[in-house]
C-alpha atoms as a PDB file:
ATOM      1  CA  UNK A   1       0.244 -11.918 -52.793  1.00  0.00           C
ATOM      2  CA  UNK A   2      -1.693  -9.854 -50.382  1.00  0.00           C
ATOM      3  CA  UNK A   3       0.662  -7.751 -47.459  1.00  0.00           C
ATOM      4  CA  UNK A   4      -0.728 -10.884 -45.094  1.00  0.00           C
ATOM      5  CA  UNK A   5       0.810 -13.276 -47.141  1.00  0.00           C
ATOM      6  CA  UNK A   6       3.867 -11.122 -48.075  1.00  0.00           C
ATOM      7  CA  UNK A   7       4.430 -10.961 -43.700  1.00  0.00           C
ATOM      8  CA  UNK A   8       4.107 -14.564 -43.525  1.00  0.00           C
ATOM      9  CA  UNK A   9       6.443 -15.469 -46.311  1.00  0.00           C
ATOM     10  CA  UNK A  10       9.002 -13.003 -44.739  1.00  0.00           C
ATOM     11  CA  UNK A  11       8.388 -14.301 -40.963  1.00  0.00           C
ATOM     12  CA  UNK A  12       9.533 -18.063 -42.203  1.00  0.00           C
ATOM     13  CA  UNK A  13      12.099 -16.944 -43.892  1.00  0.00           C
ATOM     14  CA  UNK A  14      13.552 -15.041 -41.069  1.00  0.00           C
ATOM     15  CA  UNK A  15      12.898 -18.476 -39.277  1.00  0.00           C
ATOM     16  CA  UNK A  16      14.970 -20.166 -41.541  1.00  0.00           C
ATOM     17  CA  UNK A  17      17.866 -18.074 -41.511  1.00  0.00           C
ATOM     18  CA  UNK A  18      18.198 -17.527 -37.579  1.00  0.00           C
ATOM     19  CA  UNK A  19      18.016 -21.358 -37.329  1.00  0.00           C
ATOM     20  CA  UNK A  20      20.467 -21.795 -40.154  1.00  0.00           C
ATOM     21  CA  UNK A  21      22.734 -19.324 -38.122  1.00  0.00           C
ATOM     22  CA  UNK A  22      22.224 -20.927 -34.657  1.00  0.00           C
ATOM     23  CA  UNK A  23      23.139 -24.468 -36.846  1.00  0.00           C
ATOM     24  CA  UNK A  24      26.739 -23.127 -38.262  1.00  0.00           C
ATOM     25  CA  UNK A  25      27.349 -21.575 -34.713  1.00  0.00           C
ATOM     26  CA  UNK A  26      27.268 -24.868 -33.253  1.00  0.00           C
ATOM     27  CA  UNK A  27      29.105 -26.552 -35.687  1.00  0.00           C
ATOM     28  CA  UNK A  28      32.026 -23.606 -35.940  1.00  0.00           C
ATOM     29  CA  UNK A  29      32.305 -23.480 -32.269  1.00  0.00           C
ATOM     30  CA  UNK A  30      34.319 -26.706 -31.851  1.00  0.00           C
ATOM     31  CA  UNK A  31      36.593 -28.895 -33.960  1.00  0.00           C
ATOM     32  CA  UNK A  32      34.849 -31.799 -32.244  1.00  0.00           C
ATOM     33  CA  UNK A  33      32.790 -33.431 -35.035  1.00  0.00           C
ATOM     34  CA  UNK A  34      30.849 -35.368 -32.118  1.00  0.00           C
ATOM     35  CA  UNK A  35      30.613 -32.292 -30.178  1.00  0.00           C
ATOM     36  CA  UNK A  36      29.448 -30.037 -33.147  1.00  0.00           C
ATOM     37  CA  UNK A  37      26.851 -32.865 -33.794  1.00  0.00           C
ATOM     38  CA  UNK A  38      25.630 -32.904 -30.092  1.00  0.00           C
ATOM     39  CA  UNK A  39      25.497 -28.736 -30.330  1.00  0.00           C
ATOM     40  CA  UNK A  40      23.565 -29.189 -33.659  1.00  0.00           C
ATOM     41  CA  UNK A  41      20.808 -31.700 -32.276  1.00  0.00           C
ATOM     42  CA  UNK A  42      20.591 -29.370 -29.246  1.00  0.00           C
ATOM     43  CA  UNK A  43      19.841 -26.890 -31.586  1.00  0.00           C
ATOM     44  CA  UNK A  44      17.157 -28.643 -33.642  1.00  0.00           C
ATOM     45  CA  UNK A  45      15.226 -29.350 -30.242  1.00  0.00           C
ATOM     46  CA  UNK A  46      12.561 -28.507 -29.785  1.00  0.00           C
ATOM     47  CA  UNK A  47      12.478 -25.329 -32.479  1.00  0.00           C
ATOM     48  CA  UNK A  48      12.131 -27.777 -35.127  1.00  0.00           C
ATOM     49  CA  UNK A  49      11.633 -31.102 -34.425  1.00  0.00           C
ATOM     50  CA  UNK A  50      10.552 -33.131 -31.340  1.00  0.00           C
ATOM     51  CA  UNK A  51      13.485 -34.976 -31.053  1.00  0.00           C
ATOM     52  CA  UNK A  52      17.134 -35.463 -32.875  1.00  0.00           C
ATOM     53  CA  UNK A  53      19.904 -38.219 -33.224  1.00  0.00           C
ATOM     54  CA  UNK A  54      22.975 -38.130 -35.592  1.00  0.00           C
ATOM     55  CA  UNK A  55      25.667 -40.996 -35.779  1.00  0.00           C
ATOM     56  CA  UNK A  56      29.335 -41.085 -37.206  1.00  0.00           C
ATOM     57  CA  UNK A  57      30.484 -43.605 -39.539  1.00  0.00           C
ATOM     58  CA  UNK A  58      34.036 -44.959 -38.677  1.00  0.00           C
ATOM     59  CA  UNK A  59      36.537 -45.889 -41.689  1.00  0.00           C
ATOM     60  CA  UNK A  60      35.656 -49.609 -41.425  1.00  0.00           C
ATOM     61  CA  UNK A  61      31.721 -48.765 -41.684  1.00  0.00           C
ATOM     62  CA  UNK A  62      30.639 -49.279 -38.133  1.00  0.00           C
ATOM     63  CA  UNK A  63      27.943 -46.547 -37.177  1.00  0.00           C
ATOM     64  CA  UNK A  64      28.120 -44.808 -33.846  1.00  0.00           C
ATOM     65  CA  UNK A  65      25.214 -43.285 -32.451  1.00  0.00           C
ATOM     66  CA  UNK A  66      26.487 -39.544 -30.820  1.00  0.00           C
ATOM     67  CA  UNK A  67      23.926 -37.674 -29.649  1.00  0.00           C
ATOM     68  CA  UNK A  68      20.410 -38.192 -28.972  1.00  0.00           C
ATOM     69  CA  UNK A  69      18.523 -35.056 -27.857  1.00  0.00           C
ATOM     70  CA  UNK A  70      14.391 -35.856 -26.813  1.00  0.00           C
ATOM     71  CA  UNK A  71      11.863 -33.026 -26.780  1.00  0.00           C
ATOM     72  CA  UNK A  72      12.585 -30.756 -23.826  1.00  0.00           C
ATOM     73  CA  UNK A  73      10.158 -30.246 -21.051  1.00  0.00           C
END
């Protein structure tokens, strides 16, 4: 591994720990599971995906869309 290479491995991985840090912010800021889901999906957009949805599953089974975040302008 050339000092390129050694950068570039270094640069993602910095990447991967400031959004894993910006993830448990949003989640640790509220007790709100469907808040800390909306935070989390704002959080994934646009940084690493194009868009983001997450649901809840109630004790009977019945799925709840909560957030869904599209690509920001």
């Amino acid at each position: 591994m050339d000092e390129d290479d050694a950068d570039a491995a270094l640069r993602a991985a910095l990447d991967q720990l400031a959004f894993a840090t910006r993830s448990a912010a949003a989640l640790s800021s509220t007790l709100d599971a469907v808040e800390g889901l909306r935070r989390v999906c704002r959080v994934l957009v646009p940084g690493l995906a194009g868009w983001s949805a997450a649901g809840l599953v109630d004790e009977d089974g019945a799925a709840e869309r909560v957030c869904l975040t599209p690509t920001r302008p």
